[in-house]
C-alpha atoms as a PDB file:
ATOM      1  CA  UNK A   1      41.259 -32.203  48.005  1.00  0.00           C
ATOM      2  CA  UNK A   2      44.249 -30.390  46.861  1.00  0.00           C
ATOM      3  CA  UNK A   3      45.146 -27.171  44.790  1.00  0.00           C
ATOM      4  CA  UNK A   4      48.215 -26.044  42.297  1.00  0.00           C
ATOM      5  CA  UNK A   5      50.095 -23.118  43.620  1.00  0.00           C
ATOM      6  CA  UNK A   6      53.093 -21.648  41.029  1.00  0.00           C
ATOM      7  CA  UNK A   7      54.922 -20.873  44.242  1.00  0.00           C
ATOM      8  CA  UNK A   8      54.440 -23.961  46.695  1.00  0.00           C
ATOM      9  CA  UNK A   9      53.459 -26.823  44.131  1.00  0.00           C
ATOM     10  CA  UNK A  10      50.384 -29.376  45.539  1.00  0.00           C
ATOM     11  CA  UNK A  11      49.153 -28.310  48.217  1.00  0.00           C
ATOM     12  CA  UNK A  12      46.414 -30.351  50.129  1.00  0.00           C
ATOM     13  CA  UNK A  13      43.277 -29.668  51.584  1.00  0.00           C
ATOM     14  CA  UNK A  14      41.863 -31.236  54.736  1.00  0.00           C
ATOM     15  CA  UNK A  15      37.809 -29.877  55.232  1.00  0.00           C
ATOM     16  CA  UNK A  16      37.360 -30.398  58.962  1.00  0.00           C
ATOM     17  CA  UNK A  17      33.771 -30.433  60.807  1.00  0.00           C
ATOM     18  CA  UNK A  18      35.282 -29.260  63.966  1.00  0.00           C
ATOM     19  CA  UNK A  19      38.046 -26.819  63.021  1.00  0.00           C
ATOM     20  CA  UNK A  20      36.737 -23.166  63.366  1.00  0.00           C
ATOM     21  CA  UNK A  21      39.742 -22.056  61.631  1.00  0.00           C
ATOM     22  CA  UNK A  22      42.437 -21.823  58.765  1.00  0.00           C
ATOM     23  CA  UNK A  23      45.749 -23.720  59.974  1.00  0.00           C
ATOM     24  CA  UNK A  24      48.515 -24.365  57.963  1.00  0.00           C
ATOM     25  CA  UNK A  25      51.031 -27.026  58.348  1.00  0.00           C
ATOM     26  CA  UNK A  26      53.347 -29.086  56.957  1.00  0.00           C
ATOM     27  CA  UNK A  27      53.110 -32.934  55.973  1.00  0.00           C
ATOM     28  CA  UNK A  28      55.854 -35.463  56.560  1.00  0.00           C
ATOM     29  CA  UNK A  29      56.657 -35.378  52.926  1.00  0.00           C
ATOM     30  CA  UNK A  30      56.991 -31.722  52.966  1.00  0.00           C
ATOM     31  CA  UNK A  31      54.043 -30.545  51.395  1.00  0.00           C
ATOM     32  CA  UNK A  32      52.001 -27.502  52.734  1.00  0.00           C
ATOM     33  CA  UNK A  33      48.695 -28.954  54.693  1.00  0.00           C
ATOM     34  CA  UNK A  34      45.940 -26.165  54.971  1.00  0.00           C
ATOM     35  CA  UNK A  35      43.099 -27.685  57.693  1.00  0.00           C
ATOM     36  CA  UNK A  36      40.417 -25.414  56.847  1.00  0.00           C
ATOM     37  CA  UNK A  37      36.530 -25.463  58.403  1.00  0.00           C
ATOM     38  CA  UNK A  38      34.163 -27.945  56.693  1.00  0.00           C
ATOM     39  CA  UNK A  39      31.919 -24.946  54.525  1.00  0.00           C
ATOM     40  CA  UNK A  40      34.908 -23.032  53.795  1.00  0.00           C
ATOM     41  CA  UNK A  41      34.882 -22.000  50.389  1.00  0.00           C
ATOM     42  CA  UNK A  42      37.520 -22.274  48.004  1.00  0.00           C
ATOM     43  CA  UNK A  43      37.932 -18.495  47.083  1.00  0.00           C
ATOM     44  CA  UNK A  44      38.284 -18.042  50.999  1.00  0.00           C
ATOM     45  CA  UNK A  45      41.228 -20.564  51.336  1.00  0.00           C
ATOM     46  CA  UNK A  46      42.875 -18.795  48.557  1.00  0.00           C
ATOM     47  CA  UNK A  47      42.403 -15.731  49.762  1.00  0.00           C
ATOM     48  CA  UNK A  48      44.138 -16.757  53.321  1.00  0.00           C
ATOM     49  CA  UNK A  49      47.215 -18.727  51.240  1.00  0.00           C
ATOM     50  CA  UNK A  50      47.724 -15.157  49.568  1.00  0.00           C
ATOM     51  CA  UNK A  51      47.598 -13.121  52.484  1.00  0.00           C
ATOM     52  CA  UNK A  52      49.932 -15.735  54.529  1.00  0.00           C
ATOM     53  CA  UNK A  53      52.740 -16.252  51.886  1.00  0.00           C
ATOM     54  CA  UNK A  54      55.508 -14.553  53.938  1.00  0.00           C
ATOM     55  CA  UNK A  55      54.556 -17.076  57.225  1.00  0.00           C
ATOM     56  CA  UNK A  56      53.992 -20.198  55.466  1.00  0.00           C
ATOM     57  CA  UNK A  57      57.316 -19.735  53.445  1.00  0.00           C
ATOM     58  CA  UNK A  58      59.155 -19.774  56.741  1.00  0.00           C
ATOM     59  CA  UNK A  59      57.380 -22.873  57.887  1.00  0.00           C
ATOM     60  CA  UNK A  60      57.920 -24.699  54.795  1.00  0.00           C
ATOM     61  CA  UNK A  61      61.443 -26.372  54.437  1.00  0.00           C
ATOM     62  CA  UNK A  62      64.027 -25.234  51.617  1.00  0.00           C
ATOM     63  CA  UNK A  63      62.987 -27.304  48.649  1.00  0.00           C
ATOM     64  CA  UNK A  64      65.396 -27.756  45.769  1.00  0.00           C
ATOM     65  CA  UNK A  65      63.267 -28.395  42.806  1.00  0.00           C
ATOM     66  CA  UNK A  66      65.126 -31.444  41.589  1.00  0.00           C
ATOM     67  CA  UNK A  67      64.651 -33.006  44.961  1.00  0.00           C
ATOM     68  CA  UNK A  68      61.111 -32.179  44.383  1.00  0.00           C
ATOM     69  CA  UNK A  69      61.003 -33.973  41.322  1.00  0.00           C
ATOM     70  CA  UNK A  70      62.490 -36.788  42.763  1.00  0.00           C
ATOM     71  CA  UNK A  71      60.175 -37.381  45.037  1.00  0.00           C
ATOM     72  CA  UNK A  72      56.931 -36.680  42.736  1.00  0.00           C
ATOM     73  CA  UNK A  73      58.824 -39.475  40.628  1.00  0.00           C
ATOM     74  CA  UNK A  74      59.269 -41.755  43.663  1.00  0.00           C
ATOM     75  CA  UNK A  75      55.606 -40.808  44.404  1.00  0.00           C
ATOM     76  CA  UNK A  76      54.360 -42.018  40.978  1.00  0.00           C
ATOM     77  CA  UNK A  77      56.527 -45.608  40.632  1.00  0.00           C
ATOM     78  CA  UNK A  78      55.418 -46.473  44.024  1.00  0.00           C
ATOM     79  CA  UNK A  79      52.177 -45.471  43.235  1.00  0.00           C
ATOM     80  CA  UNK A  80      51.730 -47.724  39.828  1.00  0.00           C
ATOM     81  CA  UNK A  81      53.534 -50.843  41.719  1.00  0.00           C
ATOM     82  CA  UNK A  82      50.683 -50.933  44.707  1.00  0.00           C
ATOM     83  CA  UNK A  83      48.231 -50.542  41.954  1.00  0.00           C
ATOM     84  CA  UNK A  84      49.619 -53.799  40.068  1.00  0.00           C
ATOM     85  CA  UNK A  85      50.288 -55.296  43.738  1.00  0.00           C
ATOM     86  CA  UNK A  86      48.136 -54.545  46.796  1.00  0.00           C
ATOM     87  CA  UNK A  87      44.491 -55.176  45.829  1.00  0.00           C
ATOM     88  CA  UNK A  88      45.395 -58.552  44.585  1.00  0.00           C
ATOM     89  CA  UNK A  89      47.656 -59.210  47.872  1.00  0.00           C
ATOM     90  CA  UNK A  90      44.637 -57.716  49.741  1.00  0.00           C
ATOM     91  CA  UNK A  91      41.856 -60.430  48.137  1.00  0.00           C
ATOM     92  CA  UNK A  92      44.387 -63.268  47.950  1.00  0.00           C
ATOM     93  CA  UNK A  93      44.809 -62.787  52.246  1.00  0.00           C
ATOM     94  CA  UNK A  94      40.838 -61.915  52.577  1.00  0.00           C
ATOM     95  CA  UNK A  95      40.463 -64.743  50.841  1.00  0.00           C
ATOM     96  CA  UNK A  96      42.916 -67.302  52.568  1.00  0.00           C
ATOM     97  CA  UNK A  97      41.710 -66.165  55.750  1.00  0.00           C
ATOM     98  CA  UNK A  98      37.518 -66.000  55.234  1.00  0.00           C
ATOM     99  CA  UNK A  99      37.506 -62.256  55.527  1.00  0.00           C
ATOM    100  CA  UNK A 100      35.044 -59.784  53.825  1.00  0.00           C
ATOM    101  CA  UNK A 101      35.821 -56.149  52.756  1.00  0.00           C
ATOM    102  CA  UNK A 102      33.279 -53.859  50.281  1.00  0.00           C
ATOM    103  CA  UNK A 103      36.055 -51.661  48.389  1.00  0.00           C
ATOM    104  CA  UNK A 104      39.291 -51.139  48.417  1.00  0.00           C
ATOM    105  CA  UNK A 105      41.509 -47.619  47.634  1.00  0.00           C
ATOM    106  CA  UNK A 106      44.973 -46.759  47.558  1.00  0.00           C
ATOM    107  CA  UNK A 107      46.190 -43.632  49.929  1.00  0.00           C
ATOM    108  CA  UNK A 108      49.007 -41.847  50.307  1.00  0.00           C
ATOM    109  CA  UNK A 109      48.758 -40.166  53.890  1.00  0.00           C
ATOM    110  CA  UNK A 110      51.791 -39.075  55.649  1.00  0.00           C
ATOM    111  CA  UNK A 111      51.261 -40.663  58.662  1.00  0.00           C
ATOM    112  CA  UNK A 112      49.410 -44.407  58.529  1.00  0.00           C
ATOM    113  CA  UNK A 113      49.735 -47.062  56.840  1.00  0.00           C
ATOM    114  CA  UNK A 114      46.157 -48.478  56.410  1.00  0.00           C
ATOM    115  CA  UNK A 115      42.559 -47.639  57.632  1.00  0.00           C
ATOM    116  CA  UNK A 116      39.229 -49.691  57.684  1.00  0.00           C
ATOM    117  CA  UNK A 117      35.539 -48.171  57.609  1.00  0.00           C
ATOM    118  CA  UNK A 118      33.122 -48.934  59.222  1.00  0.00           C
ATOM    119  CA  UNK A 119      31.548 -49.198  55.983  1.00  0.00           C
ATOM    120  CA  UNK A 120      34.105 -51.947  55.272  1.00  0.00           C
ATOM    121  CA  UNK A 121      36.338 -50.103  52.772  1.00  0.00           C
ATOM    122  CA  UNK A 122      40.141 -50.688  53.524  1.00  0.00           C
ATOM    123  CA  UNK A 123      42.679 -48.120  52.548  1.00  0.00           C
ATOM    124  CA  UNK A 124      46.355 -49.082  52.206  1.00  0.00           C
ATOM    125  CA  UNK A 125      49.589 -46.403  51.419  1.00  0.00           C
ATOM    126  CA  UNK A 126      51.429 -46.736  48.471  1.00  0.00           C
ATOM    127  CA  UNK A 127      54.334 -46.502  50.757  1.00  0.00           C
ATOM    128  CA  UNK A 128      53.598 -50.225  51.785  1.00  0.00           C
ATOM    129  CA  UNK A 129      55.920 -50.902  48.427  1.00  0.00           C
ATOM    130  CA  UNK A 130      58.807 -49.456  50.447  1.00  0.00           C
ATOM    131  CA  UNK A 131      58.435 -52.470  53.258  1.00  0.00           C
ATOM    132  CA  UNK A 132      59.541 -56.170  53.072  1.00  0.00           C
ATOM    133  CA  UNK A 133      56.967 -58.716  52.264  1.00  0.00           C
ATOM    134  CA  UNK A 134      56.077 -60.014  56.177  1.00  0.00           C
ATOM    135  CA  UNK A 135      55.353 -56.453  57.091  1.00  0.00           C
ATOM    136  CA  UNK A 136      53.035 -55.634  54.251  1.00  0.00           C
ATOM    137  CA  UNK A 137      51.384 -58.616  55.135  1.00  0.00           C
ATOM    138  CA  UNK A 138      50.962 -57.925  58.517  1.00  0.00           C
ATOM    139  CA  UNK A 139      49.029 -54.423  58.039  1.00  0.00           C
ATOM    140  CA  UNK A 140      47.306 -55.539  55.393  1.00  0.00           C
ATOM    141  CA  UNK A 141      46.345 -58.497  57.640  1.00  0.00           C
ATOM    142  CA  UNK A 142      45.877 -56.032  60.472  1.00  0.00           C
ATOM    143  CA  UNK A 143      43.208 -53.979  58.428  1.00  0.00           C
ATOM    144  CA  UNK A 144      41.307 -56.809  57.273  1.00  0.00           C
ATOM    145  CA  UNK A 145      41.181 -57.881  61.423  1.00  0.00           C
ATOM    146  CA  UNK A 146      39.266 -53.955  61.544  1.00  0.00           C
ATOM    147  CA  UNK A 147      36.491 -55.485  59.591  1.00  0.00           C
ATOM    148  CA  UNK A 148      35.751 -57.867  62.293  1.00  0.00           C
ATOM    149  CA  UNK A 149      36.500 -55.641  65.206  1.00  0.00           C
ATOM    150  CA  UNK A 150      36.633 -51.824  64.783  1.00  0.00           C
ATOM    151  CA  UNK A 151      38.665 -51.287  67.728  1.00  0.00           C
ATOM    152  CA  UNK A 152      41.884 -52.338  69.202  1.00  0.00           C
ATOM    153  CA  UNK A 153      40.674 -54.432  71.824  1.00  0.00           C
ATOM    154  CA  UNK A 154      41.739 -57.922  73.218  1.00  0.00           C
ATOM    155  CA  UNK A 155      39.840 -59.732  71.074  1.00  0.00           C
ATOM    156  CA  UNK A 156      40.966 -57.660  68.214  1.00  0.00           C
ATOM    157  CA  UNK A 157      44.842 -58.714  68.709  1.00  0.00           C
ATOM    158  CA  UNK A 158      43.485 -62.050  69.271  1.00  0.00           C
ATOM    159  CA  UNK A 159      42.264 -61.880  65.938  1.00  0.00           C
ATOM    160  CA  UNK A 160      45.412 -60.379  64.443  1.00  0.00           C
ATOM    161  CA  UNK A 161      46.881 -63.113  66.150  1.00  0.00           C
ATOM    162  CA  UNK A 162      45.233 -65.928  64.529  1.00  0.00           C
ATOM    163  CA  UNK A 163      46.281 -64.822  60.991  1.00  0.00           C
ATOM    164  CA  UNK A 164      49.713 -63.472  61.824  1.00  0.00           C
ATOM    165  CA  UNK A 165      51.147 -65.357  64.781  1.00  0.00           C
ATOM    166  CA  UNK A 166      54.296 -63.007  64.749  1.00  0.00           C
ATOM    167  CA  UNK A 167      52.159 -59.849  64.790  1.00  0.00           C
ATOM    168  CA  UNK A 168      54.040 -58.333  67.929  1.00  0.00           C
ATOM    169  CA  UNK A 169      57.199 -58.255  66.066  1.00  0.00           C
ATOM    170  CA  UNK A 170      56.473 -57.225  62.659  1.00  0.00           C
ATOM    171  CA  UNK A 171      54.500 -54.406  64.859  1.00  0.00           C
ATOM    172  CA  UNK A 172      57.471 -53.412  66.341  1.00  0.00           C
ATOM    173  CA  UNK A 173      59.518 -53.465  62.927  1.00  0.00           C
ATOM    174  CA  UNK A 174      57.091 -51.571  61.559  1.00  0.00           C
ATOM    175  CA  UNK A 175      57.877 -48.625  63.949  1.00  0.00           C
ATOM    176  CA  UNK A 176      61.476 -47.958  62.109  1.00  0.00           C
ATOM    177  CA  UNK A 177      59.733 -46.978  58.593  1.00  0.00           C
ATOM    178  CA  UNK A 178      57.601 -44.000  57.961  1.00  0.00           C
ATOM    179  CA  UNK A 179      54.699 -43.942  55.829  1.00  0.00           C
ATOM    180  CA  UNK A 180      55.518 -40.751  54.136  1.00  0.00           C
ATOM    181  CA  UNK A 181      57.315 -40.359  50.505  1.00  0.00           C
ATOM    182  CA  UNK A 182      60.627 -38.819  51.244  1.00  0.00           C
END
């Protein structure tokens, strides 16, 4: 979920069953996080951005607007080329490699670049755009391996394995790009 604010643009909403209170942070791509209690109500969250201006402003880094608008524009282009590209590159390799998946989305979290339900719904970042074609691949590949085994055990990476024998290197590439939208 996420809310307009005149003063500190999107600001996004995380609704957590264990958090017994209002935190606020910020997200890799600058933006301000509020984790809030799963029943909170929306007046209530407004009420404690209001009352916390003066603290979050300090937390939040010096945004110049144009920079801003750079990155809602990066945000947007990379956002309309996963559309056109990922689900297809997602069904061709689920496809090729005898895999099964209910639904697809498209994310944009800060911090990972794919996820798998249990339910069998496989999200990939729009940030994926940013990476070369192997190591798209390989998390796409990697997220379609979740759908056989929920966990990363042995057999897992064995799995993994099978469809991408260079796994352990496009893993470790991987680790020198970020997921978020800077």
């Amino acid at each position: 979920m996420t809310l307009q604010d005149k003063e500190f643009g999107e600001i996004i909403i995380r609704k957590n069953r264990l958090s017994t209170s209002i935190r606020f942070s910020v997200s890799p791509s600058g933006r301000l996080v509020v984790s809030v209690p799963y029943r909170t109500p929306d007046f209530l969250i407004k009420r404690s951005i209001n009352s916390s201006r003066v603290q979050i402003k300090a937390q939040l880094p010096l945004k110049d607007p144009s920079t801003q608008r750079a990155r809602d524009a990066q945000k947007k282009l990379l956002a309309r080329r996963a559309k056109d590209y990922l689900p297809y590159r997602l069904e061709y390799l689920a496809k090729t490699h005898d895999y099964k998946y209910i639904k697809h989305r498209l994310s944009h979290a800060g911090t990972r670049w794919g996820s798998c339900s249990s339910s069998g719904t496989i999200a990939l970042n729009i940030g994926l755009m940013k990476l070369p074609s192997p190591l798209r691949d390989y998390v796409i590949l990697h997220e379609l391996a979740h759908t056989r085994h929920m966990n990363h055990s042995t057999a897992f990476w064995a799995e993994v394995s099978r469809t991408d024998p260079n796994y352990r290197r496009h893993r470790k590439a991987l680790k020198l790009f970020s997921p978020a939208i800077s």
